[in-house]
N, C-alpha and C. Protein backbone atom coordinates (compact mmCIF):
# COMPACT_ATOMS: atom_id res chain seq x y z
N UNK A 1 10.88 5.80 -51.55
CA UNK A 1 10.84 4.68 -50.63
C UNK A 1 10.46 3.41 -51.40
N UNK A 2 11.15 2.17 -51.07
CA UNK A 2 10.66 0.74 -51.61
C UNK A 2 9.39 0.35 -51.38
N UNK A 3 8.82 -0.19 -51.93
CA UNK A 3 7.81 -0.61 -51.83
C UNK A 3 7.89 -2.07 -51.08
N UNK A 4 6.84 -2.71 -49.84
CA UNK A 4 7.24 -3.82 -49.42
C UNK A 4 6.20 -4.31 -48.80
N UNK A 5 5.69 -5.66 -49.93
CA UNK A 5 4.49 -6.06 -48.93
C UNK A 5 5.05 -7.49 -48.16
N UNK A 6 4.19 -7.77 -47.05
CA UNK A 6 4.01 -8.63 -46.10
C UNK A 6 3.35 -9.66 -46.18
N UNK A 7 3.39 -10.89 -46.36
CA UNK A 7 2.58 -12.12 -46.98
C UNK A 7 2.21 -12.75 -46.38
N UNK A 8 1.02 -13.93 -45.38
CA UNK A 8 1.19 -14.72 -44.69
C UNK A 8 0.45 -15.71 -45.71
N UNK A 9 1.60 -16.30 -45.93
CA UNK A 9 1.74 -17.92 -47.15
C UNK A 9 0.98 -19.13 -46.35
N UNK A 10 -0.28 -19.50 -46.80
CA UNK A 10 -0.59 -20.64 -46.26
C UNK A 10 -0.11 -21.88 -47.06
N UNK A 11 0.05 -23.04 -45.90
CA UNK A 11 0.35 -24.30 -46.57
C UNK A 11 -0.16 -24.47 -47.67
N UNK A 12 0.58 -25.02 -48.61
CA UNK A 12 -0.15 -25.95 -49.96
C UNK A 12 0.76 -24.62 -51.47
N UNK A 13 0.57 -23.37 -50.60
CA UNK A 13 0.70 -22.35 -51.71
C UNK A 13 2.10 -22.19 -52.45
N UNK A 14 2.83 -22.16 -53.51
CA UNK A 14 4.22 -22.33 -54.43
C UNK A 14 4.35 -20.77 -54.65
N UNK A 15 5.55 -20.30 -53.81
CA UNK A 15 6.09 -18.82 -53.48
C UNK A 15 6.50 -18.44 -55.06
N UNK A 16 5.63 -18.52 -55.87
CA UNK A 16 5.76 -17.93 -56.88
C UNK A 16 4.72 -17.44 -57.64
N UNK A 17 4.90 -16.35 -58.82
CA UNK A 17 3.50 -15.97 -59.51
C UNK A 17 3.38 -16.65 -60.59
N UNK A 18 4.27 -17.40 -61.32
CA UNK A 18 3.65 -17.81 -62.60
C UNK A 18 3.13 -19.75 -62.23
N UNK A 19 1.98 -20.01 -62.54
CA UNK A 19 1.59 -21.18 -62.46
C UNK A 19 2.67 -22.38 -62.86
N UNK A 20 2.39 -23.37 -61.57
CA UNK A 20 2.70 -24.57 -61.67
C UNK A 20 1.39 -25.73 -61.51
N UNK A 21 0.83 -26.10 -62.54
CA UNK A 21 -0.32 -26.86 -62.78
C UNK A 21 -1.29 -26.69 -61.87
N UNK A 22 -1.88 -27.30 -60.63
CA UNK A 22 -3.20 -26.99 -60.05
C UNK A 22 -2.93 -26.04 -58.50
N UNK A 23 -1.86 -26.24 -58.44
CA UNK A 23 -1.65 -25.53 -57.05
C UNK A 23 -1.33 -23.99 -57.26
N UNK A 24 -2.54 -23.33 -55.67
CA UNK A 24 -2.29 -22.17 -55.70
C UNK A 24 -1.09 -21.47 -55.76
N UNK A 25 -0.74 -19.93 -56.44
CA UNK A 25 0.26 -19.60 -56.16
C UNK A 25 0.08 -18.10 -55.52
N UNK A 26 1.49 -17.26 -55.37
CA UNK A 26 1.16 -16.08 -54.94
C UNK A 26 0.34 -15.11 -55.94
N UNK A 27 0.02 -15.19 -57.46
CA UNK A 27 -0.68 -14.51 -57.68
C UNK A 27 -2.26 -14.56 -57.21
N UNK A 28 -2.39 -15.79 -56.61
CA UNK A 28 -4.42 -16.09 -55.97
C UNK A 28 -4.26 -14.79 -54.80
N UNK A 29 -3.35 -14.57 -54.45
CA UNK A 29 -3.51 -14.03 -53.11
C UNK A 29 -3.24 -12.40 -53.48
N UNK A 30 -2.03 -12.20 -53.90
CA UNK A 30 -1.28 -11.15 -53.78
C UNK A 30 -1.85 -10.19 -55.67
N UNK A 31 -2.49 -9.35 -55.77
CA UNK A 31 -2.79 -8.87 -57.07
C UNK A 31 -2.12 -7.45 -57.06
N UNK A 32 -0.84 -7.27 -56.64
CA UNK A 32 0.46 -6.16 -56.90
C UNK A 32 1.11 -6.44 -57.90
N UNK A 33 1.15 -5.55 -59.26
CA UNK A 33 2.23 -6.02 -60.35
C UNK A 33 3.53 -5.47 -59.72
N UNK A 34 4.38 -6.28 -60.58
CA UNK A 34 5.87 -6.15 -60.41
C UNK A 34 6.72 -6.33 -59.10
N UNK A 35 6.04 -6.80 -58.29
CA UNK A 35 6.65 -7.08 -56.92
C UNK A 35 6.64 -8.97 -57.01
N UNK A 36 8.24 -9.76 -56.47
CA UNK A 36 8.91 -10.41 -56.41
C UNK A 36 8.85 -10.87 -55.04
N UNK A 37 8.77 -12.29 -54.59
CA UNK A 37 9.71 -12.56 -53.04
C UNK A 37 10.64 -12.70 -52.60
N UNK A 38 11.23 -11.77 -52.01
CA UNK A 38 12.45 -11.69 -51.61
C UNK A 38 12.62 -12.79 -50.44
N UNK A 39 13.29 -14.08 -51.63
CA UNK A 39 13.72 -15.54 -50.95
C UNK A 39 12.35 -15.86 -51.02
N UNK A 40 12.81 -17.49 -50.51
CA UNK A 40 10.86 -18.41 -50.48
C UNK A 40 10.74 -19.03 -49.58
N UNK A 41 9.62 -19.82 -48.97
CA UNK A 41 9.10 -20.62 -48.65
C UNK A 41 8.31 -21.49 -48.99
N UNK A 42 9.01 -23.01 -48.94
CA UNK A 42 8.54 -24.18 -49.54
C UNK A 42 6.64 -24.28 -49.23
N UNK A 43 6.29 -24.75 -49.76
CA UNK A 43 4.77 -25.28 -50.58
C UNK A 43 4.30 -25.59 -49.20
N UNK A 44 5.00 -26.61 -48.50
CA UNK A 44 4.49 -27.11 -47.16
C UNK A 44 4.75 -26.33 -46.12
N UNK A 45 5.61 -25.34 -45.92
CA UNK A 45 5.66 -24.38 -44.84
C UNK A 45 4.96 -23.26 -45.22
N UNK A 46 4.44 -22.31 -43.57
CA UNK A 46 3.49 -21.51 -43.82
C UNK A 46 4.48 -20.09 -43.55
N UNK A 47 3.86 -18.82 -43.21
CA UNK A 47 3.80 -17.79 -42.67
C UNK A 47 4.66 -16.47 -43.74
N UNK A 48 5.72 -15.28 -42.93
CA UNK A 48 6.00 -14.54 -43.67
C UNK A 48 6.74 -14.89 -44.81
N UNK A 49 6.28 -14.11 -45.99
CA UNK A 49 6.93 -13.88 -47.48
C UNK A 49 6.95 -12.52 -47.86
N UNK A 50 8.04 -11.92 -48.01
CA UNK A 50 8.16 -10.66 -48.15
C UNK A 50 8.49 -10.60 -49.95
N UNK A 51 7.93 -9.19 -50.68
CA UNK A 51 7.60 -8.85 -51.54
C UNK A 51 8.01 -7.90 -51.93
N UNK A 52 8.87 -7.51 -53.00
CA UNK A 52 9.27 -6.19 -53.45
C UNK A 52 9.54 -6.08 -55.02
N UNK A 53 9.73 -4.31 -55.21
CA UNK A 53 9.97 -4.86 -56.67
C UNK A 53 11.52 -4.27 -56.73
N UNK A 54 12.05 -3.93 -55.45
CA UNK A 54 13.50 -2.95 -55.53
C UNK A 54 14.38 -4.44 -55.47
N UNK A 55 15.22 -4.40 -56.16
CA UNK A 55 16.41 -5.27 -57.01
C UNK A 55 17.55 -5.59 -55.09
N UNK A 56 17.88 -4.34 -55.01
CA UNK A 56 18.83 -4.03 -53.99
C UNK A 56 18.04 -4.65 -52.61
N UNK A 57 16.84 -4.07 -52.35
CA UNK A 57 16.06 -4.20 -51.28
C UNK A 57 16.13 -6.04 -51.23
N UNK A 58 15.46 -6.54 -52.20
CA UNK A 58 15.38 -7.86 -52.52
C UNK A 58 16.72 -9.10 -51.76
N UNK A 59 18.05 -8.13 -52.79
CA UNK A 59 19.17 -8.95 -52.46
C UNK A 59 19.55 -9.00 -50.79
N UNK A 60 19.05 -7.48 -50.27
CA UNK A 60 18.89 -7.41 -48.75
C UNK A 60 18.82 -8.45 -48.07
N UNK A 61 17.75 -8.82 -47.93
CA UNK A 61 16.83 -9.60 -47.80
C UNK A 61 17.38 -11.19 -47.68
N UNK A 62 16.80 -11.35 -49.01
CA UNK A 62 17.35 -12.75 -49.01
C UNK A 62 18.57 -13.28 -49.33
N UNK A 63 19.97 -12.63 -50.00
CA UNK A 63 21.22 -13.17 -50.03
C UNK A 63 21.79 -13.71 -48.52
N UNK A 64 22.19 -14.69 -48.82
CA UNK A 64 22.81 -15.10 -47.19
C UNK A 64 23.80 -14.41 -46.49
N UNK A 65 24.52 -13.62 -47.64
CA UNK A 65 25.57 -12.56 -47.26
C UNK A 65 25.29 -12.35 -46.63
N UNK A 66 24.11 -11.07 -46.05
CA UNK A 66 23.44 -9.68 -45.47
C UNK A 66 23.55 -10.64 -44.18
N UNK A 67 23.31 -12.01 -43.84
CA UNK A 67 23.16 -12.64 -42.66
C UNK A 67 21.65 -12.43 -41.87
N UNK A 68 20.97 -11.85 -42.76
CA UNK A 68 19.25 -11.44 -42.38
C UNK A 68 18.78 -12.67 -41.71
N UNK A 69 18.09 -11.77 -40.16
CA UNK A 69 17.73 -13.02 -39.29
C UNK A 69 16.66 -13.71 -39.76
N UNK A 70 16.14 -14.48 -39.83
CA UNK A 70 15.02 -15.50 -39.90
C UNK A 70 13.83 -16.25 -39.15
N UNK A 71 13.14 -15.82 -38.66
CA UNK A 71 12.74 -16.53 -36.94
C UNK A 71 11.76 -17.31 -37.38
N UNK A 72 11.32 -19.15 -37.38
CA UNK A 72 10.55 -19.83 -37.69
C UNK A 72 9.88 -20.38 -36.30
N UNK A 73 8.78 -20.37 -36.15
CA UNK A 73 8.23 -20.89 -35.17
C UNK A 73 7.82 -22.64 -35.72
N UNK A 74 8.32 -23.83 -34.92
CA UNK A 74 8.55 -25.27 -35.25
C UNK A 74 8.21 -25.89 -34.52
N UNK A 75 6.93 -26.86 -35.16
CA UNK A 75 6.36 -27.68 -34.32
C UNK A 75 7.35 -28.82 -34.81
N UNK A 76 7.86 -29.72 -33.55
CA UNK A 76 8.82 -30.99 -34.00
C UNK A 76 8.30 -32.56 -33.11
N UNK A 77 7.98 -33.33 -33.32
CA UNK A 77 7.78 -34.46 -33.25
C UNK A 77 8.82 -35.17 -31.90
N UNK A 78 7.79 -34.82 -30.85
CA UNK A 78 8.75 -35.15 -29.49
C UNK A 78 8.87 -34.23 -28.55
N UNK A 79 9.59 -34.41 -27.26
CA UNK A 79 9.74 -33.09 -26.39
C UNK A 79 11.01 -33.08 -26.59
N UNK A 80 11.32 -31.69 -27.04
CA UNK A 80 12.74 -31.09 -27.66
C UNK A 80 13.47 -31.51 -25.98
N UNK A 81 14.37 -31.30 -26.40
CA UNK A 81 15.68 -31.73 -25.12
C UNK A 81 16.08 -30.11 -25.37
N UNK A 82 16.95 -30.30 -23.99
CA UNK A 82 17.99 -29.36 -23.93
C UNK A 82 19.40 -29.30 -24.90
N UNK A 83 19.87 -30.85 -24.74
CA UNK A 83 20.83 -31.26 -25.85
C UNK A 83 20.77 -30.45 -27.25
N UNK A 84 19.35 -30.87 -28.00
CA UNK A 84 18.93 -31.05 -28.94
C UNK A 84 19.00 -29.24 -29.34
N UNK A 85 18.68 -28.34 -28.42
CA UNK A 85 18.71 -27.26 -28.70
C UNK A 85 19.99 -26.71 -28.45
N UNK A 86 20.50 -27.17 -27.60
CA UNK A 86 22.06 -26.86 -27.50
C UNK A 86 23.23 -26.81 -28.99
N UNK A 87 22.65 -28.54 -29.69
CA UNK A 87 23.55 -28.75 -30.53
C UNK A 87 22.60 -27.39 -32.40
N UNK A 88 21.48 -27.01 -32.05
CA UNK A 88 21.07 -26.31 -33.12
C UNK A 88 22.06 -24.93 -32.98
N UNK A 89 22.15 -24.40 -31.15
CA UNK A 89 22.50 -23.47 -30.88
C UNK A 89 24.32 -23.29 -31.25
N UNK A 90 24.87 -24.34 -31.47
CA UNK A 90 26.49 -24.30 -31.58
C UNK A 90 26.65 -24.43 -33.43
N UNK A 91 24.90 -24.93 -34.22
CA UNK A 91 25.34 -25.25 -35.56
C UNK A 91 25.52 -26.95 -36.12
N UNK A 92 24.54 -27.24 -36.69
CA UNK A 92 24.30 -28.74 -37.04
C UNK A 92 25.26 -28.80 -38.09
N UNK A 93 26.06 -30.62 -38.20
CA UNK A 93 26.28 -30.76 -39.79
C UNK A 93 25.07 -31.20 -40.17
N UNK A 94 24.80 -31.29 -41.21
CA UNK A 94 24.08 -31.47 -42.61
C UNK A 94 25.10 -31.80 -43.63
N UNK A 95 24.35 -32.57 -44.69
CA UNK A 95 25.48 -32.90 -45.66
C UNK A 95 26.08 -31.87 -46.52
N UNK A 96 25.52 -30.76 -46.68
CA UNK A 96 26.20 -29.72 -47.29
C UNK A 96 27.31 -29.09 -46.24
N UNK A 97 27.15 -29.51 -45.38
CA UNK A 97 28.10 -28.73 -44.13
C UNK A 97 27.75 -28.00 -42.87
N UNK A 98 28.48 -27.58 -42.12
CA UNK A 98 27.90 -27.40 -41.02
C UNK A 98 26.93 -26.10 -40.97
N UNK A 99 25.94 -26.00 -40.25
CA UNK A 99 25.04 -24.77 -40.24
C UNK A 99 25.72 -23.63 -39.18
N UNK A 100 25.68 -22.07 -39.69
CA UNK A 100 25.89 -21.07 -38.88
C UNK A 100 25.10 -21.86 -37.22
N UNK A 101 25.57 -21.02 -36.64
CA UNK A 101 25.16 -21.07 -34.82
C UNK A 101 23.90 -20.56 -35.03
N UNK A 102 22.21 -20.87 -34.66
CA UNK A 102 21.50 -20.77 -34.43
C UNK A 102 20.96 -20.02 -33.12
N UNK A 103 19.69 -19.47 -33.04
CA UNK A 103 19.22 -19.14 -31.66
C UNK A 103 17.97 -20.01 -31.48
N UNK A 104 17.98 -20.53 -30.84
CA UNK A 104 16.77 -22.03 -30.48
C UNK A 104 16.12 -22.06 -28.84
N UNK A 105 14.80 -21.77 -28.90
CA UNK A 105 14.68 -22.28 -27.89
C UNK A 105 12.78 -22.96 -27.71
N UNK A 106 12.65 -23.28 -26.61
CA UNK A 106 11.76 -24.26 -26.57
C UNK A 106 10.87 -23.01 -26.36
N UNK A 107 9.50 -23.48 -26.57
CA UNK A 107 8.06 -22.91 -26.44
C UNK A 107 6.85 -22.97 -26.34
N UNK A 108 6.05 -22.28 -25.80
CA UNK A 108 4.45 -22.89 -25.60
C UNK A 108 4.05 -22.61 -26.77
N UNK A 109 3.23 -23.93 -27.05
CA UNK A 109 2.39 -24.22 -27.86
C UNK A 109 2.18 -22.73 -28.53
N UNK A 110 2.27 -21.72 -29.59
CA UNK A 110 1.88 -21.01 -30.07
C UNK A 110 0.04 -20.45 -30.63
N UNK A 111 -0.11 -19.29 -30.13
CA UNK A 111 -1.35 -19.16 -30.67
C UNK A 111 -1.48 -18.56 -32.28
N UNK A 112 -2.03 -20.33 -33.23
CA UNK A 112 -1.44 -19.47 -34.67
C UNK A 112 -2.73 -20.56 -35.02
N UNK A 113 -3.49 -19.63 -36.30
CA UNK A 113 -4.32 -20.56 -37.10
C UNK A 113 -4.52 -21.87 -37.36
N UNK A 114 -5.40 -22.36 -37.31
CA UNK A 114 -5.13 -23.85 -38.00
C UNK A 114 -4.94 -23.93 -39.22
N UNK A 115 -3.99 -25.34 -39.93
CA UNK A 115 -3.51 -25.42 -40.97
C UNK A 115 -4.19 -26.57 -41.81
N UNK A 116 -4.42 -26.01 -42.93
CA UNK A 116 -5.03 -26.87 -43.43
C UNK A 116 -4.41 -27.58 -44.66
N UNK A 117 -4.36 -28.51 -45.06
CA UNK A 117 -4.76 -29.79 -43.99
C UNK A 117 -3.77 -29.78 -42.59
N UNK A 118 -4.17 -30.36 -41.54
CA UNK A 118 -3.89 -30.32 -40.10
C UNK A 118 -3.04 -31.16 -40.08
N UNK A 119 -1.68 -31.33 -39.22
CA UNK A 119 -0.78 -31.86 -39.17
C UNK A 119 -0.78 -33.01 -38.40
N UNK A 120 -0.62 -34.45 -38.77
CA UNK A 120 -1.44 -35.28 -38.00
C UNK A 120 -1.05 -35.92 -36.89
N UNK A 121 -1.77 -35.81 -36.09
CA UNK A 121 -2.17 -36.35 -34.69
C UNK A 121 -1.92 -37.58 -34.19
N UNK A 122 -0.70 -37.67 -33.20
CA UNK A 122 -0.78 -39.56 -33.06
C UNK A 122 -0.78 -39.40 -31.61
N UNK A 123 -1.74 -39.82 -31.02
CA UNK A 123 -1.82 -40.29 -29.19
C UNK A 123 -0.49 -40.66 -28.48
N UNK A 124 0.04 -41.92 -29.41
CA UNK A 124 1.36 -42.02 -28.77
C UNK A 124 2.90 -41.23 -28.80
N UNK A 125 2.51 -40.32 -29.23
CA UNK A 125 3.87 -39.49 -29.84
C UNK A 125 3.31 -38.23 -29.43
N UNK A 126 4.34 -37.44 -28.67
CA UNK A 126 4.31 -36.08 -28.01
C UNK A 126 4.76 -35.02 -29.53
N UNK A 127 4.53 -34.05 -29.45
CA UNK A 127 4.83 -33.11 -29.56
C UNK A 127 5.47 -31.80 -29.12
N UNK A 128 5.99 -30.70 -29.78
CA UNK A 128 6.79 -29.66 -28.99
C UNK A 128 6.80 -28.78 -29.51
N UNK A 129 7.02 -27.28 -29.43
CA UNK A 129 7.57 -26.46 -30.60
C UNK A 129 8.44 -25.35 -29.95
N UNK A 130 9.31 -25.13 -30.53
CA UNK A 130 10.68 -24.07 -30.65
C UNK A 130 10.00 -23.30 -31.59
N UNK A 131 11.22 -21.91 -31.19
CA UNK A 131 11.39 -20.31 -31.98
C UNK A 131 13.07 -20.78 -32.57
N UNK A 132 13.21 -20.95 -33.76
CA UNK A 132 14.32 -20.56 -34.22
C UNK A 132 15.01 -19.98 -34.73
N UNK A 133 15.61 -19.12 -34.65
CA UNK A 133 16.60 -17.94 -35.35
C UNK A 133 17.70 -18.46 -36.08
N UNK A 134 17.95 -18.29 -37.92
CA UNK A 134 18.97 -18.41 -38.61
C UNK A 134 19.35 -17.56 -39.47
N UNK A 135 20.64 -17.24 -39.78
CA UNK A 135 21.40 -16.24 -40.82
C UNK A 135 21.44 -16.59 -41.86
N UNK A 136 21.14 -17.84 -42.11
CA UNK A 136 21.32 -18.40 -43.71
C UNK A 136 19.89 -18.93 -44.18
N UNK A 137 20.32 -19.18 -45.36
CA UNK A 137 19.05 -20.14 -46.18
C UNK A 137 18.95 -20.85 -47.18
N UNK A 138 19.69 -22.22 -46.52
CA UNK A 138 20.02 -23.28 -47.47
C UNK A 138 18.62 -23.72 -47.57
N UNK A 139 18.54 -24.78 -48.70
CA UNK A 139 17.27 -25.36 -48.62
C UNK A 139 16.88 -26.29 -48.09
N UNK A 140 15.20 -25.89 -47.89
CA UNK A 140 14.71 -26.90 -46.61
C UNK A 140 16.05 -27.12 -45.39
N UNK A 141 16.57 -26.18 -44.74
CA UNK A 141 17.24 -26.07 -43.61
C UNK A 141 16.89 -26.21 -42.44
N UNK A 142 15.50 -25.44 -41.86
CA UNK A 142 15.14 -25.47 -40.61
C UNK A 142 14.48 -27.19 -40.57
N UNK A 143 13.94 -27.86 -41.44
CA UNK A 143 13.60 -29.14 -41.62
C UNK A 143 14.74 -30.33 -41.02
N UNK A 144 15.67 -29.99 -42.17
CA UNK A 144 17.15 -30.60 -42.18
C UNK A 144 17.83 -30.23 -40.54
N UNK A 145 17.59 -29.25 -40.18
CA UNK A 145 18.47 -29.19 -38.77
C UNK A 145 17.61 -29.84 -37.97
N UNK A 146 16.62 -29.59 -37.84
CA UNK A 146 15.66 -30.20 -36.37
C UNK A 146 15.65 -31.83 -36.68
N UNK A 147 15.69 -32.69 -37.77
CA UNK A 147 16.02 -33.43 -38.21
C UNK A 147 17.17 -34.42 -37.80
N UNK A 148 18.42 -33.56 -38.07
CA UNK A 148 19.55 -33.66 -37.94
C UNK A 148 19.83 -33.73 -35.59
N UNK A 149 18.81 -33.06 -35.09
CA UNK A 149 19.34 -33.54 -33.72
C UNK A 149 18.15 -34.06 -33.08
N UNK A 150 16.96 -35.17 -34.15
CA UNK A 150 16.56 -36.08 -33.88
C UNK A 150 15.12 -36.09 -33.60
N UNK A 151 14.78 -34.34 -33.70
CA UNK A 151 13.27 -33.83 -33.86
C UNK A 151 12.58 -33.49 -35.24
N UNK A 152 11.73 -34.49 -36.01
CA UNK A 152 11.81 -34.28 -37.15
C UNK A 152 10.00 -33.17 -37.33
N UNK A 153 10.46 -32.24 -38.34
CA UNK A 153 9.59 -30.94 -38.15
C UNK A 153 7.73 -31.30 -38.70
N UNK A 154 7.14 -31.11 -37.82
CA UNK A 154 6.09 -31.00 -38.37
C UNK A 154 5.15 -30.45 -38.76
N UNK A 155 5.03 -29.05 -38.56
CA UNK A 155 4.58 -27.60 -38.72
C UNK A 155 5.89 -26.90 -39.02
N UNK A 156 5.52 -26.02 -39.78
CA UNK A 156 6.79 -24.77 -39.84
C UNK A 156 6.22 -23.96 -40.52
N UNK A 157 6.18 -22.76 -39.62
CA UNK A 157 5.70 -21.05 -39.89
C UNK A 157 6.97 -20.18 -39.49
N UNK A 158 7.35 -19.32 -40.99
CA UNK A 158 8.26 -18.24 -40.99
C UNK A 158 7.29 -17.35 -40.17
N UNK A 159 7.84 -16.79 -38.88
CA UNK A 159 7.11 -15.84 -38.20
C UNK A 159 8.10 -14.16 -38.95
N UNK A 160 9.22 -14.38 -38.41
CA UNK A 160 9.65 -12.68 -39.09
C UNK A 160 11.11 -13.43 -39.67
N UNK A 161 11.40 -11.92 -40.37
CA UNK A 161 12.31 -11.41 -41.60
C UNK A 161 12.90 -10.28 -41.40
N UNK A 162 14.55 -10.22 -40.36
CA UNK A 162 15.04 -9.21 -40.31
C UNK A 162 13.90 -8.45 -39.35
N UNK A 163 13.62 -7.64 -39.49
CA UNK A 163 12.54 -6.51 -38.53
C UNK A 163 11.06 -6.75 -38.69
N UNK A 164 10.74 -7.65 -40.10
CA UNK A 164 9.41 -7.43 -40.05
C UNK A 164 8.55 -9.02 -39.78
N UNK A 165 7.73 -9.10 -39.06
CA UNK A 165 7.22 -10.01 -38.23
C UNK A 165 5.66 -9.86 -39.09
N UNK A 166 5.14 -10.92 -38.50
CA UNK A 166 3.55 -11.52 -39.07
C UNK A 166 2.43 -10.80 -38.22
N UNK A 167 2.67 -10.64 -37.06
CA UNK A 167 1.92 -9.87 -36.03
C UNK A 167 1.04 -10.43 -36.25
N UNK A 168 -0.59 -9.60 -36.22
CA UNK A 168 -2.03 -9.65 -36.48
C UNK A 168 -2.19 -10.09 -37.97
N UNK A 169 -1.10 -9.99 -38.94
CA UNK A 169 -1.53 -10.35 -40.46
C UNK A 169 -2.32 -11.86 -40.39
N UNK A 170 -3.82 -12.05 -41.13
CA UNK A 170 -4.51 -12.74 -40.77
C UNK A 170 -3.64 -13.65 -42.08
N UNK A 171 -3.99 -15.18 -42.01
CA UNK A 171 -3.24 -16.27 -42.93
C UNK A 171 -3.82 -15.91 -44.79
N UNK A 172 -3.34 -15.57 -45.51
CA UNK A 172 -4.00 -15.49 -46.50
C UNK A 172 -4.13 -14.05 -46.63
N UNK A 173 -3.88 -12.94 -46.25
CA UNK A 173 -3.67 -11.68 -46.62
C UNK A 173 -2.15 -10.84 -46.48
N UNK A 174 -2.30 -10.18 -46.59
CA UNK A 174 -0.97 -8.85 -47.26
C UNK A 174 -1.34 -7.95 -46.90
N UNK A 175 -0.39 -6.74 -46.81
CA UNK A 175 0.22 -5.65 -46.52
C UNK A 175 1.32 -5.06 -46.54
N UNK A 176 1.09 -3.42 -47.16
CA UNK A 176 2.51 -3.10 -47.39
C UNK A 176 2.56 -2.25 -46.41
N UNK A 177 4.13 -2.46 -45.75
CA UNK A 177 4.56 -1.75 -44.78
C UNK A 177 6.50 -1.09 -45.49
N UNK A 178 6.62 0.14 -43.88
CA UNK A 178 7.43 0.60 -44.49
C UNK A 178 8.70 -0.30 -44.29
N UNK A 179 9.73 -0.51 -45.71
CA UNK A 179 10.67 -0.63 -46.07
C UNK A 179 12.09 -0.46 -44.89
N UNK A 180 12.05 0.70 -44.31
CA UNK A 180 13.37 0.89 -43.45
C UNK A 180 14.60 1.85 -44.12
């Protein structure tokens, strides 16, 4: 069986093990040799990062081929419209081109850690957050789409990966679970 741990990546941290000057990386957290993230998450977004050291399992995973779902929970700047989720749900252009059809929808406020540093606060400007579901993983995408129909992102936590979800994993710890 593959081996496969479960990551919850806090903000600030660079989805990699070998150092990039002062910022944490996955080796502060994660002390498993030979296990890799299958695909990443940028420095400023939080939640699942999955970990393996199987080659095949890996390409699973993160090649866009496989079409592996993605589900980000997104705080966005404003009260999302119906429109706005409509046009994520049919597939945004972006300048690389248009995005696969999405699953988008609006949501209560989520019960998820605070982030540190905290995402900042303006009296006059609402807030919102969506669950979004995508097959691909261009870069900085879920940013670029919510963006693109006029909600620009201000939190973003990978909640699950294909089958495996963040559940109870507290921010800053791991676990290996089974593979599939």
């Amino acid at each position: 069986m593959s081996r496969l741990i479960q990551f919850n990546k806090p903000h600030g941290v660079i989805c990699q093990f070998s150092r990039d000057g002062d910022r944490p990386t996955l080796a502060d957290f994660v002390d498993v040799p030979g296990v890799y993230p299958a695909g990443r998450l940028d420095h400023d977004s939080e939640g699942l990062v999955l970990l393996t050291a199987d080659g095949r399992l890996q390409a699973r995973i993160a090649d866009p081929k496989f079409k592996m779902a993605k589900t980000y929970l997104v705080q966005v700047e404003g009260t999302i419209t119906e429109d706005a989720l409509a046009a994520l749900r049919n597939g945004v252009q972006l300048q690389d081109g248009m995005t696969r059809p999405a699953e988008a929808s609006a949501i209560a406020d989520p019960d998820l850690w605070p982030r540190d540093p905290p995402v900042r606060f303006r009296k006059t400007v609402t807030d919102g957050w969506i669950s979004l579901t995508i097959r691909e993983g261009r870069n900085r995408q879920v940013r670029r789409m919510t963006a693109a129909v006029g909600f620009p992102t201000l939190r973003l936590v990978r909640w699950a990966v294909g089958p495996w979800s963040l559940d109870a994993l507290p921010l800053g710890q791991w676990r290996e679970v089974d593979a599939g």
